[in-house]
C-alpha atoms as a PDB file:
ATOM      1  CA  UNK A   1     -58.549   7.265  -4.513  1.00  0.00           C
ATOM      2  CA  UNK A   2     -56.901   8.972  -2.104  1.00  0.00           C
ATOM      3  CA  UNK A   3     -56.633   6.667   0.523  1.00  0.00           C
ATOM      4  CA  UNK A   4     -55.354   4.321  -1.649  1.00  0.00           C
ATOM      5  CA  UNK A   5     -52.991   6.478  -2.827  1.00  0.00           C
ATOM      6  CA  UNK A   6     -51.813   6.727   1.196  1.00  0.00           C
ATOM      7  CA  UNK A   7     -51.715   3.527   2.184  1.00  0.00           C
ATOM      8  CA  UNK A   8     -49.239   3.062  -1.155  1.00  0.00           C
ATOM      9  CA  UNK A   9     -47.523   6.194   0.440  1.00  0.00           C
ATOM     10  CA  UNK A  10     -46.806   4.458   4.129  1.00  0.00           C
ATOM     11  CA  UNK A  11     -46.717   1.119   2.872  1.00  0.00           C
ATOM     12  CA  UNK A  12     -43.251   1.984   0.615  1.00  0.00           C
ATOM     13  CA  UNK A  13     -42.172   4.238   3.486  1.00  0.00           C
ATOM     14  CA  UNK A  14     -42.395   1.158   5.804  1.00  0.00           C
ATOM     15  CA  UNK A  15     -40.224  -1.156   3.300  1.00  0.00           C
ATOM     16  CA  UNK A  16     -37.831   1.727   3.232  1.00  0.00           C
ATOM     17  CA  UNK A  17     -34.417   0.042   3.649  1.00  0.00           C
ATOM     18  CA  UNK A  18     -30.992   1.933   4.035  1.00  0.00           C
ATOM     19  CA  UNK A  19     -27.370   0.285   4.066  1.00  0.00           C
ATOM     20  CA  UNK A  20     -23.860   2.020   5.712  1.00  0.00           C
ATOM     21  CA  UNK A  21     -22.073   3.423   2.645  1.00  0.00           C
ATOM     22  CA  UNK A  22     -19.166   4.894   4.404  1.00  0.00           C
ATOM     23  CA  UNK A  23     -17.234   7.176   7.526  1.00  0.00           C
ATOM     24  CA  UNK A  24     -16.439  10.522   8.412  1.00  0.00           C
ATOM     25  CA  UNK A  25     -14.659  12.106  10.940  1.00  0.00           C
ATOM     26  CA  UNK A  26     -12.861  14.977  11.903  1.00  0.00           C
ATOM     27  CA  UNK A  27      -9.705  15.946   9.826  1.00  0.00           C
ATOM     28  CA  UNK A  28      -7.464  16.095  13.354  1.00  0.00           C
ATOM     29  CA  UNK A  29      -7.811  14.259  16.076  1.00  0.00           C
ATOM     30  CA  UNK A  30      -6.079  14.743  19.744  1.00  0.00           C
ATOM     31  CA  UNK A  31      -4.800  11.745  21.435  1.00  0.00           C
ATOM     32  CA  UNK A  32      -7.225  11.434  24.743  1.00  0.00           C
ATOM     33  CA  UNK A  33     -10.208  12.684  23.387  1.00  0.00           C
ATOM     34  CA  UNK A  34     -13.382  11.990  22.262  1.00  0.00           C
ATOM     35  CA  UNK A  35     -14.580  12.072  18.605  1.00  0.00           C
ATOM     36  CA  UNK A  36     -17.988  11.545  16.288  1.00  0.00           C
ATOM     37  CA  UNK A  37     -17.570   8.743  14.200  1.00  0.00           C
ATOM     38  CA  UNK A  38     -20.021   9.356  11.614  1.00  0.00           C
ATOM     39  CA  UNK A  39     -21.697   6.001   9.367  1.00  0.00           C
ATOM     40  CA  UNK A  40     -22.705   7.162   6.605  1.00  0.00           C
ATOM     41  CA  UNK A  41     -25.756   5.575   5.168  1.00  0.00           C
ATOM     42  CA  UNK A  42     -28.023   5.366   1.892  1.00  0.00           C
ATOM     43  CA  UNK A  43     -31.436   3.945   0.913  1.00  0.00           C
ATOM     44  CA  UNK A  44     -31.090   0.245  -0.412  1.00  0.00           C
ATOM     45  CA  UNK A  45     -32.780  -2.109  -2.075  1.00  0.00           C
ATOM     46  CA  UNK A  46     -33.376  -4.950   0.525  1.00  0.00           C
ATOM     47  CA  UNK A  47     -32.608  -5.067   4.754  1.00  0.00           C
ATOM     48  CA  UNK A  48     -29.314  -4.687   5.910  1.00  0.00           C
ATOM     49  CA  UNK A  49     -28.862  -5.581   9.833  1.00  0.00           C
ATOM     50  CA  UNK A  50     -26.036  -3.902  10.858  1.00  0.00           C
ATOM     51  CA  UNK A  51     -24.316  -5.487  13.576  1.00  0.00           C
ATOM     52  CA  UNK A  52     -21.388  -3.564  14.895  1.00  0.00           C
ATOM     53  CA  UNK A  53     -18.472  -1.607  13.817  1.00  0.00           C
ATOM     54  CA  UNK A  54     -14.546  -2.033  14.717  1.00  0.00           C
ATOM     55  CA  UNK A  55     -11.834   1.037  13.608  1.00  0.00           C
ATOM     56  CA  UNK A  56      -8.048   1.293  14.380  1.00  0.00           C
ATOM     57  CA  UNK A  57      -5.546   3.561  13.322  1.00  0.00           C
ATOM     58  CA  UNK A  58      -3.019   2.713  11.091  1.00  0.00           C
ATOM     59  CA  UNK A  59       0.290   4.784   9.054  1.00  0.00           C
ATOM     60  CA  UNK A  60       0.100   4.854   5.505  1.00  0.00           C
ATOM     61  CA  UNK A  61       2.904   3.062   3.343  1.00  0.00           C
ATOM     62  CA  UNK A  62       4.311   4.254   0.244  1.00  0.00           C
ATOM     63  CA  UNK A  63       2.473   0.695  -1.254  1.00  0.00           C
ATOM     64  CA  UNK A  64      -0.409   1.185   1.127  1.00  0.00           C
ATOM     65  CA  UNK A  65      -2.005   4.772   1.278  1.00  0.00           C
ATOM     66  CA  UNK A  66      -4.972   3.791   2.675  1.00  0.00           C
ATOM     67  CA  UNK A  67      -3.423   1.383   4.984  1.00  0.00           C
ATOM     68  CA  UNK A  68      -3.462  -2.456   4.663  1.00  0.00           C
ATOM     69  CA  UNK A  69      -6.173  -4.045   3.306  1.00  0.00           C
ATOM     70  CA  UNK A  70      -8.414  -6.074   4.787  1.00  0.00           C
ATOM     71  CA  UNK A  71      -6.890  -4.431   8.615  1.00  0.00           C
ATOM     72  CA  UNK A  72      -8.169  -2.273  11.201  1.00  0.00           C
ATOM     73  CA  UNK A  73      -4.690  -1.307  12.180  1.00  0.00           C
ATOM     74  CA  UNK A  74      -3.797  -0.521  16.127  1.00  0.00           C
ATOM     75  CA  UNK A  75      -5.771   0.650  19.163  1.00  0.00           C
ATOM     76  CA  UNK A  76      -8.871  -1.095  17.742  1.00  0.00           C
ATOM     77  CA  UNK A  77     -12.322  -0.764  19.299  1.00  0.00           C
ATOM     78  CA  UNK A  78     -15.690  -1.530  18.600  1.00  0.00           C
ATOM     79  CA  UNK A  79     -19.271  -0.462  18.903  1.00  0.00           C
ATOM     80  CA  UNK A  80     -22.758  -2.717  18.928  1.00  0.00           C
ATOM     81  CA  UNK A  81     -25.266  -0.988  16.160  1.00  0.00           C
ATOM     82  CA  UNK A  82     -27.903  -3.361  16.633  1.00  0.00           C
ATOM     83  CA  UNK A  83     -31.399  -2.585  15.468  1.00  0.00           C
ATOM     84  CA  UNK A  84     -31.852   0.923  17.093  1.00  0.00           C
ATOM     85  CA  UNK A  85     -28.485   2.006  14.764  1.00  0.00           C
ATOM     86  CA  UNK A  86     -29.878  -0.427  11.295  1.00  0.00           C
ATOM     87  CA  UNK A  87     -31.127  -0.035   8.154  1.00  0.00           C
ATOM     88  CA  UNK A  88     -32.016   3.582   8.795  1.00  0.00           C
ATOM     89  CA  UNK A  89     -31.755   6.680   6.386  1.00  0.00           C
ATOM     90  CA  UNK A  90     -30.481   8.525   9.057  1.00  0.00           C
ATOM     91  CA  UNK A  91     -26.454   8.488   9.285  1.00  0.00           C
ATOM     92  CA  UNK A  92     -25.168   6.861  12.485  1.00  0.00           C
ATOM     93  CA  UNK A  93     -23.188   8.462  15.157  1.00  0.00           C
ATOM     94  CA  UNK A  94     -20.340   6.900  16.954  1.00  0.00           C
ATOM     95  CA  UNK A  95     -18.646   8.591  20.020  1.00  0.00           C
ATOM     96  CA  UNK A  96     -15.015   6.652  20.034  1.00  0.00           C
ATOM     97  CA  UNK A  97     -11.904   8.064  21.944  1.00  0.00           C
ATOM     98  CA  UNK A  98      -8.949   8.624  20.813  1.00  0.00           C
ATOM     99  CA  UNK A  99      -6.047   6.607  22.235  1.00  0.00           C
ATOM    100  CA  UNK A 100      -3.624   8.488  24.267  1.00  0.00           C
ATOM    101  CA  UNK A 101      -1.204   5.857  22.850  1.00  0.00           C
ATOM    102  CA  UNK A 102      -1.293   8.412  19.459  1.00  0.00           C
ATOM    103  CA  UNK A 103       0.489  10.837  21.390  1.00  0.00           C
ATOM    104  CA  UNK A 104       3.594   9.292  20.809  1.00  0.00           C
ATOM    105  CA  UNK A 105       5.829  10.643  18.377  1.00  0.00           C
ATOM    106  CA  UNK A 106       5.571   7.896  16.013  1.00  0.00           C
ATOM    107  CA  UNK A 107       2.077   9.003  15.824  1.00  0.00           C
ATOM    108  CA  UNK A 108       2.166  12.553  16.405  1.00  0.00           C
ATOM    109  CA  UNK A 109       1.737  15.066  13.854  1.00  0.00           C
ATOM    110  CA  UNK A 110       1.448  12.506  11.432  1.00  0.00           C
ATOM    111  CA  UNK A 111      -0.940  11.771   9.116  1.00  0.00           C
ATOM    112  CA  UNK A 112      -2.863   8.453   9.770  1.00  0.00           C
ATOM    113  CA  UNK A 113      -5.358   6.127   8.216  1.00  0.00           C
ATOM    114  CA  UNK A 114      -8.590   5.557  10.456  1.00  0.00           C
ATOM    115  CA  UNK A 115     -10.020   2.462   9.059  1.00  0.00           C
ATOM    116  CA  UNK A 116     -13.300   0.993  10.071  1.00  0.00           C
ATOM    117  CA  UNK A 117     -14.835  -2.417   9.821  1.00  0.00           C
ATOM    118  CA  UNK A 118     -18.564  -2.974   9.741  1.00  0.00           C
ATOM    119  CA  UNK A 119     -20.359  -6.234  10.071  1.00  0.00           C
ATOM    120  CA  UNK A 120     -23.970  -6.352   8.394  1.00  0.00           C
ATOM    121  CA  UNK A 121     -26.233  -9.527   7.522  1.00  0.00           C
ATOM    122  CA  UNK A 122     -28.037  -8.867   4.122  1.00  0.00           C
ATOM    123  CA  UNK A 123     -31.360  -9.495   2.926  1.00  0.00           C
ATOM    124  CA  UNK A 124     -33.634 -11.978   4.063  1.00  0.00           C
ATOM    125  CA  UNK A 125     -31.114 -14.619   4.093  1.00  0.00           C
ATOM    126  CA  UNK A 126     -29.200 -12.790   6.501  1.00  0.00           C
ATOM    127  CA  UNK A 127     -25.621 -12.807   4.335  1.00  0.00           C
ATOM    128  CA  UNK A 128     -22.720 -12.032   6.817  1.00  0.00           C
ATOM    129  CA  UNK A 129     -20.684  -8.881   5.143  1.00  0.00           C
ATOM    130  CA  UNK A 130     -18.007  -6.854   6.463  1.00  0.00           C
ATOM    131  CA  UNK A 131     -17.766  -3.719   4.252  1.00  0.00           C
ATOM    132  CA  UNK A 132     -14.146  -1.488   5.662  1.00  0.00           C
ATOM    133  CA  UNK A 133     -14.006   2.182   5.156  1.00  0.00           C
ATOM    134  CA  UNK A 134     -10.769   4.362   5.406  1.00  0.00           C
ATOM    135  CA  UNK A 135      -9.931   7.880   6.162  1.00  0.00           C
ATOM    136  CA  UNK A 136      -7.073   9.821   6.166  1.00  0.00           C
ATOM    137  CA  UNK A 137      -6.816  12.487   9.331  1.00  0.00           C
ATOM    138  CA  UNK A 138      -4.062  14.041  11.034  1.00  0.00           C
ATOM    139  CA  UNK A 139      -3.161  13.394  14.582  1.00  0.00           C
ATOM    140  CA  UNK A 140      -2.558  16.984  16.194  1.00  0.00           C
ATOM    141  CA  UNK A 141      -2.629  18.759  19.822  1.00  0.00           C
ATOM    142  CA  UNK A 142      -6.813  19.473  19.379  1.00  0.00           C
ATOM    143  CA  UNK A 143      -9.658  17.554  17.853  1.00  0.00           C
ATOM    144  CA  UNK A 144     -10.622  19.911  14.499  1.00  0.00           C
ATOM    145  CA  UNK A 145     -14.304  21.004  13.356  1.00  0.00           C
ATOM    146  CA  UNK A 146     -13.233  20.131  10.022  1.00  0.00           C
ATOM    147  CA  UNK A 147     -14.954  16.970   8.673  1.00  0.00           C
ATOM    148  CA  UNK A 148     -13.060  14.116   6.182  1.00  0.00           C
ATOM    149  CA  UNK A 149     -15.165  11.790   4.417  1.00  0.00           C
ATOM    150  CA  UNK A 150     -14.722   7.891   3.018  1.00  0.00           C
ATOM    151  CA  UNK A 151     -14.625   7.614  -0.312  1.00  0.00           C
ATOM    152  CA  UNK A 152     -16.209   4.315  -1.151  1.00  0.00           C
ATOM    153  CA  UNK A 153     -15.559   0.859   0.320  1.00  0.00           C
ATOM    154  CA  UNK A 154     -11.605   0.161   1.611  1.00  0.00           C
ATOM    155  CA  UNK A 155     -12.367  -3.543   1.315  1.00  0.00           C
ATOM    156  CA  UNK A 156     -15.543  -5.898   1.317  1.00  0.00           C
ATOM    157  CA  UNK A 157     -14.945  -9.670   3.000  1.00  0.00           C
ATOM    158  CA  UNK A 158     -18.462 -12.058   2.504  1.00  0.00           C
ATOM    159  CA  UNK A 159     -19.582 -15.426   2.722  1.00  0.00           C
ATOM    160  CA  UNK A 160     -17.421 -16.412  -0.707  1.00  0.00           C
ATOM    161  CA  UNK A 161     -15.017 -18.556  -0.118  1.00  0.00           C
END
């Protein structure tokens, strides 16, 4: 009885699959600097290969708070996740620089949308997605402790024509 009640034990932990849910990032970023982009992650109900991510900054509009949708916005970069940062439970870390380019004073002291694109292939079909993510920080003279989350998905672009 027990070891059947185990190998049911390892054998769910094993299908365990997780999916990225949303960002974070600190509330103030410094132009030049490093940051922790954070991908936030939750369990799912079938694989999710996540590919890579993309972010940019962008300044709100009265008609787009969150930035444009469907953009990344300027000074975009990218990161490969691949399967050592997929379908995991564990949220996935990011380091990404800042662009001095912020320092300028239409930038500056400003708040800013930092919008992030992530490209996944769901389920055993492999589904191409790309889920984006926004968050509002302020650009400032040093990178804060502070911590701003995503709140749901920015915009979700699939396979639907």
């Amino acid at each position: 009885m027990r070891v059947s009640t185990i190998t049911a034990a390892l054998t769910t932990a094993s299908l365990a699959s997780a999916r990225i849910i949303g960002i974070a990032a600190p509330s103030t970023l410094a132009p030049n600097t490093t940051f922790t982009l954070t991908l936030l992650t939750e369990n799912y109900i079938q694989t999710v290969a996540d590919i890579s991510v993309a972010w940019g900054f962008q300044l709100p509009t009265t008609a787009n708070p969150t930035g444009y949708p469907y953009t990344l916005g300027s000074f975009a970069d990218s990161a490969y996740l691949g399967p050592n940062k997929s379908n995991t439970l564990e949220n996935v870390t990011i380091s990404a620089t800042v662009p001095a380019g912020l320092a300028s004073s239409s930038w500056a002291g400003k708040d800013v949308v930092l919008s992030a694109g992530v490209h996944s292939l769901y389920g055993a079909s492999g589904g191409p997605v790309v889920t984006g993510f926004n968050v509002t920080i302020k650009i400032g003279e040093e990178t804060g402790s502070e911590g701003v989350r995503s709140q749901g998905q920015g915009w979700v672009e699939n396979g639907s024509c």
